[in-house]
Protein backbone atom coordinates (compact mmCIF):
# COMPACT_ATOMS: atom_id res chain seq x y z
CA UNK A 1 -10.32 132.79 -26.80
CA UNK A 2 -11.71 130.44 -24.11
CA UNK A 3 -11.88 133.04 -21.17
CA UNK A 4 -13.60 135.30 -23.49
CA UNK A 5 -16.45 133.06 -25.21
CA UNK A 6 -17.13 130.38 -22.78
CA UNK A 7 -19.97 130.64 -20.52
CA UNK A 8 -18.60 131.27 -17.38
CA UNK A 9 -19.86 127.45 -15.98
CA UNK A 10 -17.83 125.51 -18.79
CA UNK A 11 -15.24 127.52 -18.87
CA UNK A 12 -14.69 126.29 -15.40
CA UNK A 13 -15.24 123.09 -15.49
CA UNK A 14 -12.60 123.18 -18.73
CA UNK A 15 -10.23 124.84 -15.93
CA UNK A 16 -11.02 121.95 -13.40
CA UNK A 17 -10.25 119.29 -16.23
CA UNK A 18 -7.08 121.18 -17.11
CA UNK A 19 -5.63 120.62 -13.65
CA UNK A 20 -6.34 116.89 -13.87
CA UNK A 21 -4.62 116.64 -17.21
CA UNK A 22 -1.58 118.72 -15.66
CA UNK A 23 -1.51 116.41 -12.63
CA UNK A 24 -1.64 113.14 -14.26
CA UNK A 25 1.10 114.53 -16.61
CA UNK A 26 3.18 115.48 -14.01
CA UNK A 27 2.23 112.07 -12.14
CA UNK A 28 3.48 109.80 -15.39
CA UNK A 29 6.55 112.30 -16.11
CA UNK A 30 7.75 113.45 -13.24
CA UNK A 31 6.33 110.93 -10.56
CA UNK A 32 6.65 108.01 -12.43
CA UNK A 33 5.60 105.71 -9.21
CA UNK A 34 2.49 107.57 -8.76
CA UNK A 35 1.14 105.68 -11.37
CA UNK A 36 3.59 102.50 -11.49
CA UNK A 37 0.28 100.02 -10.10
CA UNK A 38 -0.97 98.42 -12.92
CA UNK A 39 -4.06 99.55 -14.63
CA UNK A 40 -3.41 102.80 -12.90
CA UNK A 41 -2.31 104.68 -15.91
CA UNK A 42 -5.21 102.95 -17.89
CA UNK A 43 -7.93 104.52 -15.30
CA UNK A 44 -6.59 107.72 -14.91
CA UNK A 45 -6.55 108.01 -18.66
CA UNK A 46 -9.96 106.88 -19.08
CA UNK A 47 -11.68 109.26 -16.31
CA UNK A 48 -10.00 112.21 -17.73
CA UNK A 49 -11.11 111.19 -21.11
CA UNK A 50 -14.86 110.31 -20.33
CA UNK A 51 -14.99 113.17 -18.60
CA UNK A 52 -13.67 115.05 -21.44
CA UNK A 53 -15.68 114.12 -24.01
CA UNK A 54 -18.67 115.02 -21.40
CA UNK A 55 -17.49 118.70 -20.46
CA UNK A 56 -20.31 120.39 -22.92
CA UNK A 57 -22.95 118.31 -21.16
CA UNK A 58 -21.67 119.50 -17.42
CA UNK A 59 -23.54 121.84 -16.75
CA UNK A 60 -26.78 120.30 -17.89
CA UNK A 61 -25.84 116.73 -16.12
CA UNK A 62 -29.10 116.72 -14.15
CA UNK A 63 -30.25 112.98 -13.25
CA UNK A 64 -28.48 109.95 -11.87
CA UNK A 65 -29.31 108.56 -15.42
CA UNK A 66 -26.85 111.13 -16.75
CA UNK A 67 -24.07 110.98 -14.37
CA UNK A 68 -23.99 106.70 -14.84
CA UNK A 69 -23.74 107.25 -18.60
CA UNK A 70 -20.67 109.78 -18.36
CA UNK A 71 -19.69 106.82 -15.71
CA UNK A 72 -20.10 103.97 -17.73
CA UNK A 73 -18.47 105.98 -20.30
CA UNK A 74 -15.20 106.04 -18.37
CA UNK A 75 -15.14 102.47 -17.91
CA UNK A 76 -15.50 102.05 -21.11
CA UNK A 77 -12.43 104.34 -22.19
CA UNK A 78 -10.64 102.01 -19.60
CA UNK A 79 -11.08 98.92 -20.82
CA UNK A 80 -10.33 100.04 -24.26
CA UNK A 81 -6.76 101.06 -22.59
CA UNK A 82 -6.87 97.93 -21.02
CA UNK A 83 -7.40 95.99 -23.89
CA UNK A 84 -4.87 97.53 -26.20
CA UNK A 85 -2.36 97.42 -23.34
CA UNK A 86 -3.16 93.28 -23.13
CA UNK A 87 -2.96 93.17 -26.98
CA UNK A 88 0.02 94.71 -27.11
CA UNK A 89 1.59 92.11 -25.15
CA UNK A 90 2.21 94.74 -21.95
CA UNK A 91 0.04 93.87 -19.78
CA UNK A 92 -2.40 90.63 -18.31
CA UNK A 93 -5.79 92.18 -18.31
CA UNK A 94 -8.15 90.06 -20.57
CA UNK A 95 -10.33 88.43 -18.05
CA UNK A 96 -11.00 91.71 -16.28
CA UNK A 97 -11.56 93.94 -19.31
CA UNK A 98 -13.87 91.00 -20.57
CA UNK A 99 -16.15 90.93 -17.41
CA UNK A 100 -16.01 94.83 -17.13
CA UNK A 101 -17.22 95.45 -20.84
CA UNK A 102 -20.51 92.43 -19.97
CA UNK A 103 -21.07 94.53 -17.12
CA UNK A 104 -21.34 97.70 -18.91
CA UNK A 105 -22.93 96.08 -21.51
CA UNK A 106 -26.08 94.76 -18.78
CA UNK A 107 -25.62 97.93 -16.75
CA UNK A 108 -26.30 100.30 -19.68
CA UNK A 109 -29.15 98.12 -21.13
CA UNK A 110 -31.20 97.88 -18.34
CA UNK A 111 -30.38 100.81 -16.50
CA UNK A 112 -30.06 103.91 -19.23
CA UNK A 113 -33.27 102.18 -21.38
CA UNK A 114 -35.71 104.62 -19.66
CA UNK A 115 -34.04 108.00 -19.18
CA UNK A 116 -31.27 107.74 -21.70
CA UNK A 117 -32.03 104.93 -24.41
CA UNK A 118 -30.08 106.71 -27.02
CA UNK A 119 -26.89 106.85 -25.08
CA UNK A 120 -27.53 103.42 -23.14
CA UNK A 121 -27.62 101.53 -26.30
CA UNK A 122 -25.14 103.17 -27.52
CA UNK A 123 -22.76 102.32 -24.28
CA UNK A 124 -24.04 98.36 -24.84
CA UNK A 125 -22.79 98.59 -28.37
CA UNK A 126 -19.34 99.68 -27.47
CA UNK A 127 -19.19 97.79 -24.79
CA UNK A 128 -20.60 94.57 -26.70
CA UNK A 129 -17.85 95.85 -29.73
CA UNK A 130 -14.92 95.61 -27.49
CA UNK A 131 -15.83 92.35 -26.33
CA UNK A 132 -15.93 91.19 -30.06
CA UNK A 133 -12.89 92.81 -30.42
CA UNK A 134 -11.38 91.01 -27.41
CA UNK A 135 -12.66 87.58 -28.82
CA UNK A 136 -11.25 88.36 -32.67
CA UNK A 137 -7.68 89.39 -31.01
CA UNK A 138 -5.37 86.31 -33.09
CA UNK A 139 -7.40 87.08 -36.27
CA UNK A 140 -6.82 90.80 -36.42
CA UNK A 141 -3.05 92.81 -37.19
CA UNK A 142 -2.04 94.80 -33.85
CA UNK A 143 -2.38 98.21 -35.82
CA UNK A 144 -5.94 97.28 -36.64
CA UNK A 145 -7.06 96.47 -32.83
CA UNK A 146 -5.82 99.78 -31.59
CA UNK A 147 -7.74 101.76 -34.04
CA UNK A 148 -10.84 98.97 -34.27
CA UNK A 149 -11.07 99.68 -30.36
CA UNK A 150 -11.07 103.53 -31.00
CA UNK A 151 -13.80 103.33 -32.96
CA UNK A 152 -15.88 101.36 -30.53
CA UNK A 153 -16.11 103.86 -28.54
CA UNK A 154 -17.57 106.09 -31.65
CA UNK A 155 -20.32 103.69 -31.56
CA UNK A 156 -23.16 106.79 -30.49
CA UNK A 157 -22.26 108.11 -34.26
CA UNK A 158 -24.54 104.80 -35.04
CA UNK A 159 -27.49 105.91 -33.00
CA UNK A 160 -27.66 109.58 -33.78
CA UNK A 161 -30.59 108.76 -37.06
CA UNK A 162 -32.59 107.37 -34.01
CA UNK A 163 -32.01 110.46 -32.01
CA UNK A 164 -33.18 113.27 -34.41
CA UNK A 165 -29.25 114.03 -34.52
CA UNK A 166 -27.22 115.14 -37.67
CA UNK A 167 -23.65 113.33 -37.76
């Protein structure tokens, strides 16, 4: 159904995704050292996933204003791993997730406020909500965190009345 009603562009860079997705499973599967460092797992998770979520906007990814939000968008999807990972009790991360999400959070303000406001506050809100999150950690069940921190990353749902956008 894809090959047939794609455009040719996205249906490509679907393709190129595809691989990425095939080579990190094989990485965590079959090559379980490939991706034994830690946070390793966490990032490539998060760059397939921002990327993901961007494929429909590829092809029309046209400033650096666009390519920093699909960036910042990554980071964020990593420091929600991150964070759940440190919840969870796996894994030491909560100083570097904490300084990450601030610097998204100042990064997104002042650098998406001109040529993307929708999507740069947007980015500051999840990035601002994970920090919350972060902070709120002792006062909140496990089970709630993980999905709590999933929807922080929904945040742009917020901002689409101010963008002319239908949820």
């Amino acid at each position: 159904m894809a090959w047939r009603t794609l455009p040719a562009r996205e249906f490509d860079c679907g393709a190129l995704l595809l691989a990425g997705v095939g080579g990190y499973l094989v990485s965590v599967h079959a090559l379980p050292r490939a991706l034994a460092r830690p946070g390793s797992k966490e990032a490539a998770v998060a760059v397939l996933f921002g990327i993901g979520t961007a494929l429909a906007a590829w092809p029309r990814l046209s400033t650096p204003a666009d390519v920093l939000s699909v960036g910042l968008f990554s980071g964020l999807c990593w420091i929600n791993c991150a964070s759940i990972e440190d919840w969870e009790g796996r894994r030491e991360v909560r100083w570097t997730a904490y300084f990450a999400a601030a610097g998204i959070a100042v990064v997104a303000a002042l650098l998406l406020r001109e040529h993307r406001p929708v999507l740069g506050a947007a980015e500051t809100a999840s990035a601002l909500g994970l920090i919350a999150l972060d902070r709120l950690r002792g006062r909140i069940s496990p089970d709630a965190l993980r999905v709590l921190a999933d929807a922080a990353l929904a945040s742009p749902v917020l901002f689409f009345p101010v963008a002319g956008m239908r949820a």
